[in-house]
Protein backbone atom coordinates (compact mmCIF):
# COMPACT_ATOMS: atom_id res chain seq x y z
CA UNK A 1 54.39 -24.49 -20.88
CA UNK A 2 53.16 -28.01 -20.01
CA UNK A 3 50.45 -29.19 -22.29
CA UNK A 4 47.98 -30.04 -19.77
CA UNK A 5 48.54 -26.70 -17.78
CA UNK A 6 47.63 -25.00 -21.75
CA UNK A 7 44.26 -27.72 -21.95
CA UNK A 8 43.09 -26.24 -19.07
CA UNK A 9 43.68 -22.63 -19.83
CA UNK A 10 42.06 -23.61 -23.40
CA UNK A 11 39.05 -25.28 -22.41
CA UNK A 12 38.15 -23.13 -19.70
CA UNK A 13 38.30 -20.03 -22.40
CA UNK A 14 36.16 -22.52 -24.81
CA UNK A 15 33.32 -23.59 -21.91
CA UNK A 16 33.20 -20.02 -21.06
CA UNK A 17 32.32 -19.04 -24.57
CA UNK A 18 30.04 -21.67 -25.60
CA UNK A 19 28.33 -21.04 -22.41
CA UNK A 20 27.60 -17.57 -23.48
CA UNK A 21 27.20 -18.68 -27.02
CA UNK A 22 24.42 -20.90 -26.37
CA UNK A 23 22.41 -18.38 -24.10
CA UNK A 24 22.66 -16.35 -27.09
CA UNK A 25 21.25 -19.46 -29.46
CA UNK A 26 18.46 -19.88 -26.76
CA UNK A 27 17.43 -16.28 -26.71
CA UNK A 28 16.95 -16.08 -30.49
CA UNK A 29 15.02 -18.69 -30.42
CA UNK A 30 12.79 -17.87 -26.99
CA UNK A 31 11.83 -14.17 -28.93
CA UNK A 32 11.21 -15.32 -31.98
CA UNK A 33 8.95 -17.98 -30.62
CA UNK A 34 6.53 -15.06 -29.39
CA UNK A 35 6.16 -13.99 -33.27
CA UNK A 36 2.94 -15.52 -35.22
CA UNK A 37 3.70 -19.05 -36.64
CA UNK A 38 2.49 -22.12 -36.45
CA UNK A 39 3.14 -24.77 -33.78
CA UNK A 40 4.87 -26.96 -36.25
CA UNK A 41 6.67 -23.56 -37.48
CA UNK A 42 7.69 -22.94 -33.96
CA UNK A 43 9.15 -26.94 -33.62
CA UNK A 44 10.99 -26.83 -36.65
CA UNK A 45 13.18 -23.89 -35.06
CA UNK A 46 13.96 -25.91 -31.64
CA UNK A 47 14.76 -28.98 -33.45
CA UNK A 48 16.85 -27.42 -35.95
CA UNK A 49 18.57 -25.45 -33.15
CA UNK A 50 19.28 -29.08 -31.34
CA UNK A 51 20.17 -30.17 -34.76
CA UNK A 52 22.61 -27.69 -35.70
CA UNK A 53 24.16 -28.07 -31.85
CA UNK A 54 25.27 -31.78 -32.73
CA UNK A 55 22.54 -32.33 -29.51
CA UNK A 56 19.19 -33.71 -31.59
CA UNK A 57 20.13 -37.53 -30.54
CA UNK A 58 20.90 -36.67 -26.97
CA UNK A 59 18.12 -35.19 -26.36
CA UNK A 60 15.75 -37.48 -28.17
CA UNK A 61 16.42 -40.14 -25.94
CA UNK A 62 15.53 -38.37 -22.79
CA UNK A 63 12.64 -36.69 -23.88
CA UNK A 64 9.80 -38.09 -25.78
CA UNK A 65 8.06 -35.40 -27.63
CA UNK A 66 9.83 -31.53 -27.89
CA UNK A 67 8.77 -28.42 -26.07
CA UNK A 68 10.27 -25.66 -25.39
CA UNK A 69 10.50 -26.08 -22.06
CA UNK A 70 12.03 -28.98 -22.53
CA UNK A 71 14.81 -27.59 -24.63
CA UNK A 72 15.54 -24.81 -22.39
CA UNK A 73 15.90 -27.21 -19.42
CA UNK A 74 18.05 -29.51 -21.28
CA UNK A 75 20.10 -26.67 -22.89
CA UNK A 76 20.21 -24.59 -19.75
CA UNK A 77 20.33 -26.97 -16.40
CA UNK A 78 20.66 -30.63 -17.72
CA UNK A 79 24.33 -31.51 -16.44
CA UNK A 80 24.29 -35.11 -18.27
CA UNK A 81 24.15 -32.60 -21.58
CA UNK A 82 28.12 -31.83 -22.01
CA UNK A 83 27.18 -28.11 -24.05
CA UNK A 84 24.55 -27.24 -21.39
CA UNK A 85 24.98 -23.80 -19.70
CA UNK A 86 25.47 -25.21 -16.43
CA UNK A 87 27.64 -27.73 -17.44
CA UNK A 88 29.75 -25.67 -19.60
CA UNK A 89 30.56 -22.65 -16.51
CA UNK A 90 31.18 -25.84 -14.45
CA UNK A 91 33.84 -27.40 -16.44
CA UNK A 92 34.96 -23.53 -16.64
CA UNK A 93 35.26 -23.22 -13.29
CA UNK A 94 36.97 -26.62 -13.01
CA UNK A 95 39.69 -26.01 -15.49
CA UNK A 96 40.58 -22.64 -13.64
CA UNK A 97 40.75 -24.27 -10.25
CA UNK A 98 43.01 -26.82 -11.86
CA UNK A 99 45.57 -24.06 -12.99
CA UNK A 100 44.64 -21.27 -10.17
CA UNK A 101 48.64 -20.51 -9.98
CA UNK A 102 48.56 -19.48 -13.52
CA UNK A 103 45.71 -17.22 -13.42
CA UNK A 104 45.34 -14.05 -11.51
CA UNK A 105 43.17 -14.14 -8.54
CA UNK A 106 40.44 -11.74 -10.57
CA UNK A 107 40.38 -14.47 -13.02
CA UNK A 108 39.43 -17.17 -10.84
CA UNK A 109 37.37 -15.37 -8.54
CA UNK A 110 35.57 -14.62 -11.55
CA UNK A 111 34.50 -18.04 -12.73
CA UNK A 112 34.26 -19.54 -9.07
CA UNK A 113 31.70 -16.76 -8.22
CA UNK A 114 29.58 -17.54 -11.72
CA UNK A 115 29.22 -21.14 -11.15
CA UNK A 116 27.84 -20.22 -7.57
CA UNK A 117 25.78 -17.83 -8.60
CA UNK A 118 24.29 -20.03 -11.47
CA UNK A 119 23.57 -22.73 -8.59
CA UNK A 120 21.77 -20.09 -6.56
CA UNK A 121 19.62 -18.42 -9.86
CA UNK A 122 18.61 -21.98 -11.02
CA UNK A 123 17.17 -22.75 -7.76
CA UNK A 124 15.62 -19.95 -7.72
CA UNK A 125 13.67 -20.39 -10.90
CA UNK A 126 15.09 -17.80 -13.05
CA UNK A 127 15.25 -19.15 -16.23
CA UNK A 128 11.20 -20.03 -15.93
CA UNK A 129 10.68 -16.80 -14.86
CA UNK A 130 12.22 -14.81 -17.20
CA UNK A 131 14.34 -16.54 -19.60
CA UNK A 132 15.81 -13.57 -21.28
CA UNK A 133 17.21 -11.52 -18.12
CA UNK A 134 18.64 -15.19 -16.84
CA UNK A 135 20.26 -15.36 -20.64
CA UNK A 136 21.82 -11.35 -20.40
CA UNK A 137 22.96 -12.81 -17.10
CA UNK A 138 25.24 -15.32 -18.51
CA UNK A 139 26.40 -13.04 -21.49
CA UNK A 140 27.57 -10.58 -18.66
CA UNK A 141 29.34 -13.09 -16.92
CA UNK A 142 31.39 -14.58 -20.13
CA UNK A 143 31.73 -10.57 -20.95
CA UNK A 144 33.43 -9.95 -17.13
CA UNK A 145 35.71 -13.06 -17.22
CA UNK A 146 36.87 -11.84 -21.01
CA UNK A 147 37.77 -8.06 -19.35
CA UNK A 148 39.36 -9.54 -16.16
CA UNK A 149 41.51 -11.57 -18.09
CA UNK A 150 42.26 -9.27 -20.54
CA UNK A 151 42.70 -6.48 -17.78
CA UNK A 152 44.75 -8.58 -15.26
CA UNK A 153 46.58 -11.43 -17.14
CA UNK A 154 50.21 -11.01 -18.41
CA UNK A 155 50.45 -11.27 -22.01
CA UNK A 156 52.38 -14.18 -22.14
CA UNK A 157 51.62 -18.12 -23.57
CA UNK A 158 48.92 -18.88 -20.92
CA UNK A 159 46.97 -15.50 -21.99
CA UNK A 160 47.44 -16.51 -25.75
CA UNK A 161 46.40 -20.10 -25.38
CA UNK A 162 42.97 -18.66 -23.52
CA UNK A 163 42.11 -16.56 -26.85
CA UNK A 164 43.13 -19.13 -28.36
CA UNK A 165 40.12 -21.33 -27.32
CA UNK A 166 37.75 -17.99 -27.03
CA UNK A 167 38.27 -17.17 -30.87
CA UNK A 168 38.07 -21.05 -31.84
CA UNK A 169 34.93 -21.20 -29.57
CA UNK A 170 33.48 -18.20 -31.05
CA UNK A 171 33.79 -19.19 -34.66
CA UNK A 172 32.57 -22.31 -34.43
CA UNK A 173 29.30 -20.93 -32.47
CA UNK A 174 28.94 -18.11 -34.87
CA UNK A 175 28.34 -20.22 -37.93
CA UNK A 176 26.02 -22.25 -35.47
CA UNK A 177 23.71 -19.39 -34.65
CA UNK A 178 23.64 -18.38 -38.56
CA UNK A 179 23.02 -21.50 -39.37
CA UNK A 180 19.92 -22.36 -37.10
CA UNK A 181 17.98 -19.69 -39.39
CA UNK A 182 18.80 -21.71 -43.02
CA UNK A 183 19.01 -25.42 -41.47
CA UNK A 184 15.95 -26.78 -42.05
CA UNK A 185 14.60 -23.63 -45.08
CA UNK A 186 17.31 -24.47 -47.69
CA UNK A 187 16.46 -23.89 -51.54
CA UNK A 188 14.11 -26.95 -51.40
CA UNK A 189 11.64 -26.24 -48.36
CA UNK A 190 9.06 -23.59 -48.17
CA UNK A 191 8.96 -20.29 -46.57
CA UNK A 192 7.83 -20.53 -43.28
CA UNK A 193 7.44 -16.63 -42.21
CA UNK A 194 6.22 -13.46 -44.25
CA UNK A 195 8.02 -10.94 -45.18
CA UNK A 196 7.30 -9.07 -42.02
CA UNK A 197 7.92 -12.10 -39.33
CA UNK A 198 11.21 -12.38 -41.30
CA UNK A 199 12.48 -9.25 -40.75
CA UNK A 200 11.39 -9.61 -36.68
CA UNK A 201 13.57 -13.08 -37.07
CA UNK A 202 16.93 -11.22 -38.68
CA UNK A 203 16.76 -8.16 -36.23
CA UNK A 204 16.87 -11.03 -33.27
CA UNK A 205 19.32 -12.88 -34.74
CA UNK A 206 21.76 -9.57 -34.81
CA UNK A 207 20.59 -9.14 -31.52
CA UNK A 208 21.81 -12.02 -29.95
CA UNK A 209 25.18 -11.69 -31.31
CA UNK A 210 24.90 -8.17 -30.18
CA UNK A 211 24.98 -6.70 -34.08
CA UNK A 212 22.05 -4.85 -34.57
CA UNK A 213 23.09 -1.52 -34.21
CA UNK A 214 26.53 -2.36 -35.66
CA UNK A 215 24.21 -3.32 -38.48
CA UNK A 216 22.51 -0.08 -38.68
CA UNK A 217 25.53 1.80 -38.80
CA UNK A 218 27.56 -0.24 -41.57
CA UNK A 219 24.17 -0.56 -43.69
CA UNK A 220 21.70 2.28 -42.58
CA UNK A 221 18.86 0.64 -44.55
CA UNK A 222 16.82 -2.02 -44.06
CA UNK A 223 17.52 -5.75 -42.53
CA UNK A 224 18.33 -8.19 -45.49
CA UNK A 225 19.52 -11.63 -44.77
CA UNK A 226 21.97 -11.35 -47.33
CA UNK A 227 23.50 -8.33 -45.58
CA UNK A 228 23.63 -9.93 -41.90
CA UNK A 229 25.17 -12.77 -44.14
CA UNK A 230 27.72 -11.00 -45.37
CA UNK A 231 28.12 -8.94 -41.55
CA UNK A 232 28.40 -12.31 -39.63
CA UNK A 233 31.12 -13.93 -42.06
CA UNK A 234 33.14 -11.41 -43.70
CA UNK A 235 33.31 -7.64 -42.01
CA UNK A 236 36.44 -8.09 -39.97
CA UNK A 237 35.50 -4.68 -38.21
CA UNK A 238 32.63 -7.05 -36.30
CA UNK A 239 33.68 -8.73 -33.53
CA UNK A 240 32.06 -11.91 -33.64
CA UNK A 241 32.83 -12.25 -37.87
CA UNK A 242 33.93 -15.44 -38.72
CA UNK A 243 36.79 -13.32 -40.18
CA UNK A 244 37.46 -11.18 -37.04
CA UNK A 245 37.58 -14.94 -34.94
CA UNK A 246 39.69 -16.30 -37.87
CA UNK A 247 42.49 -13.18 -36.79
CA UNK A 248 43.00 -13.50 -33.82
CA UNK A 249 43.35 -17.74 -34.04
CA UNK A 250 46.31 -16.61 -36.41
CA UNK A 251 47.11 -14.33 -34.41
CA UNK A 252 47.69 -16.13 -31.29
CA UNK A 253 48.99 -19.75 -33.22
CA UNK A 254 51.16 -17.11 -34.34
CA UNK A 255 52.62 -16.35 -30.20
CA UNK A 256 52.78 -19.72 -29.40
CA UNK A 257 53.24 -21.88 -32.43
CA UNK A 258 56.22 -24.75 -32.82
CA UNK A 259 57.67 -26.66 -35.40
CA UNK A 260 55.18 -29.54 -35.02
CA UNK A 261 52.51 -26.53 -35.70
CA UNK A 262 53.20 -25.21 -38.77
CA UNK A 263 50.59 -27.03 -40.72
CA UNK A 264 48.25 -26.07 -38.38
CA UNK A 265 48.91 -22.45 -38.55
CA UNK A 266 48.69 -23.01 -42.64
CA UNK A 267 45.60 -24.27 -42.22
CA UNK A 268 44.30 -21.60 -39.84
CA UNK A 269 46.00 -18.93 -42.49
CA UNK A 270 44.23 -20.29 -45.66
CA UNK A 271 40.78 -20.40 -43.88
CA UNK A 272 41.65 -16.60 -42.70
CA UNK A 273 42.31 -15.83 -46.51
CA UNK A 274 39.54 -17.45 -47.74
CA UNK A 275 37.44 -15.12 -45.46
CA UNK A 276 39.36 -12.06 -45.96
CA UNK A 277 39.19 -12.13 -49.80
CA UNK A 278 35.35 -14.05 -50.48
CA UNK A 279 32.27 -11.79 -51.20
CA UNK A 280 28.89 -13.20 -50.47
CA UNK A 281 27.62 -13.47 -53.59
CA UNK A 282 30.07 -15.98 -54.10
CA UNK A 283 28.63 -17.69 -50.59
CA UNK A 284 25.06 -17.16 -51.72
CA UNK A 285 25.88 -19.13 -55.10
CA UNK A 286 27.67 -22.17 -53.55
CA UNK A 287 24.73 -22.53 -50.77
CA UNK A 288 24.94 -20.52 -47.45
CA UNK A 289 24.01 -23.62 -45.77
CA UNK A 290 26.43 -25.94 -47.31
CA UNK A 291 29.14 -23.18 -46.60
CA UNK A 292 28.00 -22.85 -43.12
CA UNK A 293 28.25 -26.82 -42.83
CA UNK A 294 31.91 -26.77 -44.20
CA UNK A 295 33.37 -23.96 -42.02
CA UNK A 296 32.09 -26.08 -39.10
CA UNK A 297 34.01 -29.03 -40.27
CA UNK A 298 37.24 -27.02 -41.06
CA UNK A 299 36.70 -25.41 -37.81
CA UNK A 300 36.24 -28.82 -35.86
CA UNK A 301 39.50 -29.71 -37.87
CA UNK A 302 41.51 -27.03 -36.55
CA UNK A 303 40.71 -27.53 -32.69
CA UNK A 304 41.57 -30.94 -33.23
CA UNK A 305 44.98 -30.23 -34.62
CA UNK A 306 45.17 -27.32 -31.78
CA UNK A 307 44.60 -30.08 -29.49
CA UNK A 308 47.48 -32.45 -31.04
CA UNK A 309 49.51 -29.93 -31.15
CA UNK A 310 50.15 -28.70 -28.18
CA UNK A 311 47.29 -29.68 -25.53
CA UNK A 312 46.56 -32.97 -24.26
CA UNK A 313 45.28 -34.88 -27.44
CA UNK A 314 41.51 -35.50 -28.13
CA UNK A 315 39.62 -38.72 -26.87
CA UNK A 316 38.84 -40.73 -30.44
């Protein structure tokens, strides 16, 4: 396959995801802004969100002060933001008009019709009016183009290099939604919620990632962040683990891997290991935060080597 037909079959998997990944950052953070807290309490969680998004910098030097609504609009609509919704399902739909010959006509239809109909919902004002149906809207649309391509697609390279990018995607924004909640309330820094608001927070959180009954049923007690910890990163038997992600990137380097990738599927294998044999308490000792912080980097590392590998290489 030609590398830049398997860049645009990667990165239209990887928009696709973050897209959805960052309505489901957004909607953690729009319920539990409705629980009591402070307005400083309430700051702290957008700016940590922007923080933990790479985004705090961008954003700083449009807007003077943060609000919420500010956030949503630049996380949602703002098109000079590269990891905004909008501009994510539009370099989506871009990469799958670039390679429409490889994909099935359900699979382009699919994306071509969601970046319309994000156009058409935006002017609308959907996202002021209700911010959580606009965010289930976007979830639903990353879920679709997931099915159609999984339904429709042959199994061949340009189906493995598109879960490639989903499962790469996925990891890195799991550990990015985790990692909101301990960013800024690390060992050092005081509690911020009571008991009670903390509990609202963790059954949002699991929420968003769509884990709350999963959590239920593998636990059937009550919410513990320890225990959505330990869910989030190591059950392989949930679908957006770190471990489950970790899989199926071995999994499909395995289908399409080379010569010039075998350190990269090492590297992919050991991180998969490390996952499939660690225990939390272990996680909890080291610092979930600083753990959270290094799987990003490794993460980041492995696109990158993904991308030198086989797709057309990185911009320094």
């Amino acid at each position: 396959m030609l590398s830049r037909t398997a860049d645009h079959l990667f990165w239209m998997a990887r928009y696709t995801e973050r897209a959805e990944n960052t309505a489901r950052m957004l909607d953690v953070n729009t319920e539990t802004g409705l629980l009591p807290q402070s307005k400083e309490a309430a700051t702290r969680g957008w700016r940590a969100l922007l923080e933990i998004s790479e985004l705090l910098e961008l954003f700083d030097k449009k807007y003077p002060t943060l609000t919420p609504k500010d956030v949503l609009n630049f996380m949602v609509k703002d098109m000079s933001n590269p990891s905004s919704i909008a501009s994510c399902l539009k370099q989506a739909r871009e990469n799958a008009r670039a390679v429409r010959g490889t994909l099935t006509t359900e699979v382009w239809e699919t994306h071509n019709a969601t970046w319309l109909e994000l156009q058409s919902k935006l002017r609308d004002g959907e996202l002021e009016q209700n911010p959580v149906q606009f965010f289930e809207w976007v979830k639903y649309r990353s879920h679709l183009s997931r099915g159609v391509t999984i339904g429709t697609m042959l199994k061949d390279e340009s189906f493995y290099f598109i879960r490639l990018g989903t499962f790469l995607e996925r990891a890195d924004n799991t550990a990015r939604i985790l990692d909101v909640k301990f960013h800024g309330t690390g060992p050092n820094q005081p509690q911020v919620h009571e008991q009670q608001i903390d509990f609202y927070y963790w059954a949002a959180l699991l929420r968003s990632v769509s884990a709350f009954e999963i959590y239920r049923k593998v636990y059937r007690d009550v919410i513990t962040p320890a225990r959505v910890a330990e869910l989030l990163i190591l059950r392989e038997n949930m679908p957006r683990s770190l471990l489950a992600c970790m899989v199926e990137v071995v999994a499909n380097l395995k289908h399409v891997g080379t010569e010039a990738s075998q350190e990269t599927e090492r590297l992919a294998g050991v991180l998969k290991a490390e996952l499939q044999f660690g225990q939390i308490e272990d996680i909890q000792t080291a610092g979930l935060d600083n753990y959270l912080t290094q799987f990003l980097e490794r993460i980041g590392e492995l696109g990158a080597r993904v991308s030198h590998d086989f797709l057309v290489p990185l911009e320094a």
